[in-house]
C-alpha atoms as a PDB file:
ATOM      1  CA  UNK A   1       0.000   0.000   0.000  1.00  0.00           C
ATOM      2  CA  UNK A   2       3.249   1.732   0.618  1.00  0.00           C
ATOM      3  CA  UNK A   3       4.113   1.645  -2.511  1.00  0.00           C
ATOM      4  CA  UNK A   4       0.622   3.061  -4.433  1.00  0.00           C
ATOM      5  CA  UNK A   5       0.067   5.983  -2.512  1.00  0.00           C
ATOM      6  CA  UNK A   6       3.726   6.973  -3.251  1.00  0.00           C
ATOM      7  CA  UNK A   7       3.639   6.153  -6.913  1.00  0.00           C
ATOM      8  CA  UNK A   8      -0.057   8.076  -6.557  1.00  0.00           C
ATOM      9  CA  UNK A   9       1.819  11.348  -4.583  1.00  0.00           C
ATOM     10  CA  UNK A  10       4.750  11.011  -7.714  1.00  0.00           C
ATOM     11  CA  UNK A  11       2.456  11.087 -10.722  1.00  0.00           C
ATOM     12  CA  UNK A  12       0.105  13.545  -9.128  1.00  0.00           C
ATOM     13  CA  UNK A  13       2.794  16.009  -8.097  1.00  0.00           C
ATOM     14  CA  UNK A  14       3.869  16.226 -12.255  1.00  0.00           C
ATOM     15  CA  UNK A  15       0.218  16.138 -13.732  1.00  0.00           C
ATOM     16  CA  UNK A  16      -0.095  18.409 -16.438  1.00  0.00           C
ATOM     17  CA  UNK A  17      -3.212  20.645 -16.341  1.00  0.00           C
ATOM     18  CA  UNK A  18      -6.252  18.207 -18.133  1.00  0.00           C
ATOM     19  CA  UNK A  19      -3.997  14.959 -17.013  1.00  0.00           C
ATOM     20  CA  UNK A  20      -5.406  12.575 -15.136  1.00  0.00           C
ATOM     21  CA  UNK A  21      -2.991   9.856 -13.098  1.00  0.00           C
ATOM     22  CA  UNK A  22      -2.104   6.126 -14.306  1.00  0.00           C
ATOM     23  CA  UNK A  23      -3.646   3.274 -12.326  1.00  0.00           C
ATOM     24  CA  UNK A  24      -1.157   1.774 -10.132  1.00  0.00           C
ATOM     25  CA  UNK A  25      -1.532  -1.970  -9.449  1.00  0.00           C
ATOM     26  CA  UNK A  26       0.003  -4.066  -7.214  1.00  0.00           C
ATOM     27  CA  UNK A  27      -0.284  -8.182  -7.022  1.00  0.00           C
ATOM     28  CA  UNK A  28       2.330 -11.074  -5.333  1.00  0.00           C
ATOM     29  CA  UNK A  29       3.937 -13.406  -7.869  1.00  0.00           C
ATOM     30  CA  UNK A  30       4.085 -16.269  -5.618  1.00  0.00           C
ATOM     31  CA  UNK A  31       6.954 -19.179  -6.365  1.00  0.00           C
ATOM     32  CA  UNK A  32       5.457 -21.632  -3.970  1.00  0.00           C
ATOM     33  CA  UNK A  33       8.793 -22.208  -2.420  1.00  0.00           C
ATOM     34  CA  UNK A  34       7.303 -23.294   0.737  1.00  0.00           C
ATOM     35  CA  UNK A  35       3.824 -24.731  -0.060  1.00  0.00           C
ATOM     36  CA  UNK A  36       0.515 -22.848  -1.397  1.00  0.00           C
ATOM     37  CA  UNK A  37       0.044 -19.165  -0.252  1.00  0.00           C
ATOM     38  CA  UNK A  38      -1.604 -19.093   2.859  1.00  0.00           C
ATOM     39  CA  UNK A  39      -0.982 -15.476   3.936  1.00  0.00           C
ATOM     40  CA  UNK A  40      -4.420 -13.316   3.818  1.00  0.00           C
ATOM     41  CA  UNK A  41      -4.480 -11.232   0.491  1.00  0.00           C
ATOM     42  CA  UNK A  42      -6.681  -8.170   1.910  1.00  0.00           C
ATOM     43  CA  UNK A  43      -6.419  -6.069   4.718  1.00  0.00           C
ATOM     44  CA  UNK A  44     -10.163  -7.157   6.468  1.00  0.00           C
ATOM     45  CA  UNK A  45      -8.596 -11.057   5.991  1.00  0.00           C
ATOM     46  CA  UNK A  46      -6.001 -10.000   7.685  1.00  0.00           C
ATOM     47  CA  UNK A  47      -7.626  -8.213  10.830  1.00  0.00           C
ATOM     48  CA  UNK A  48     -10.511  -8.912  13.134  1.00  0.00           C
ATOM     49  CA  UNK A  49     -13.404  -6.305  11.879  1.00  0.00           C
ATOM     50  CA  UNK A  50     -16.677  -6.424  13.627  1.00  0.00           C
ATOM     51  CA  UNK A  51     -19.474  -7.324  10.931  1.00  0.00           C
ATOM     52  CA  UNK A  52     -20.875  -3.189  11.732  1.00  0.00           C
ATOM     53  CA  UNK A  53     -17.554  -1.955  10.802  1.00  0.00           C
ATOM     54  CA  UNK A  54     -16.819  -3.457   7.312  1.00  0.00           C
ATOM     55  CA  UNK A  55     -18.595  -1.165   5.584  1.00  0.00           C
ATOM     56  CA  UNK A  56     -16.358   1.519   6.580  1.00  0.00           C
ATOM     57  CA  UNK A  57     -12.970   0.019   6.979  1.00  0.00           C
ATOM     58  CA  UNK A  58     -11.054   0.375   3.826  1.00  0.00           C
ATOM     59  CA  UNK A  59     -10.548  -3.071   2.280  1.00  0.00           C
ATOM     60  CA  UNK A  60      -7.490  -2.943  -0.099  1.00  0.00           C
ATOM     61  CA  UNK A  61      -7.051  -6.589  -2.188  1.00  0.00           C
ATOM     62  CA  UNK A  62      -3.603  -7.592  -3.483  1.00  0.00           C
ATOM     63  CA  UNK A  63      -4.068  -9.969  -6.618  1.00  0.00           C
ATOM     64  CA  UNK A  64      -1.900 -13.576  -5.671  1.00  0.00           C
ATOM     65  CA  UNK A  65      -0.282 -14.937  -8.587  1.00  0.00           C
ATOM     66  CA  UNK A  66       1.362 -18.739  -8.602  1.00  0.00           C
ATOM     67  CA  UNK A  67       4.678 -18.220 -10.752  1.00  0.00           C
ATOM     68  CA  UNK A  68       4.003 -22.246 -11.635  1.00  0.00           C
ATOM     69  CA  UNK A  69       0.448 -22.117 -12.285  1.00  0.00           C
ATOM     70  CA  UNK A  70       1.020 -19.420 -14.989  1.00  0.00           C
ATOM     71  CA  UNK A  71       4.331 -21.047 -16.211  1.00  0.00           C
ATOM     72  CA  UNK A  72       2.614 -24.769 -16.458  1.00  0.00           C
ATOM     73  CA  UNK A  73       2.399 -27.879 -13.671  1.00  0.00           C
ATOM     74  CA  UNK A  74       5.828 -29.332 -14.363  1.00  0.00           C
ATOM     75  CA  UNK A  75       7.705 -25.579 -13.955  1.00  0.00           C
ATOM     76  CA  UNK A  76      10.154 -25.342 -11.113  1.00  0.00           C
ATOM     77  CA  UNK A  77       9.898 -21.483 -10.848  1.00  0.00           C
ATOM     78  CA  UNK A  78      13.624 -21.497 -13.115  1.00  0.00           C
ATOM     79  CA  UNK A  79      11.877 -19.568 -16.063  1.00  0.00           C
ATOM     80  CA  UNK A  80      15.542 -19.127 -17.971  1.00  0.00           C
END
């Protein structure tokens, strides 16, 4: 999250008048070193938020990518 709003703060701070920012997007490419990811890919996963606050904690979702699921079954994450 880190990351966007500082990318957002870069390309904001050299707009152009009429220009309107890039989307930034973030996502884990996951080499399965040690098993199948497990971690929570959103914040509200990854916290304990009351069903009455949901609707008003921000909920930011990081795409999860498996390196050998997009390379094939028998890939052993060595794409050279």
């Amino acid at each position: 999250m880190g990351y966007d709003g500082v990318e957002y703060q870069t390309q904001l701070r050299d707009l152009q008048e009429g220009e309107k920012p890039c989307p930034v997007v973030t996502l884990v490419l996951y080499f399965e070193y040690k098993g199948h990811w497990n971690a929570p890919l959103s914040i509200q996963d990854a916290l304990e938020v009351s069903d009455e606050l949901k609707p008003y904690v921000t909920d930011v979702k990081v795409p999860s990518l498996t390196v050998r699921t997009i390379l094939g079954k028998g890939a052993t994450g060595n794409a050279c």
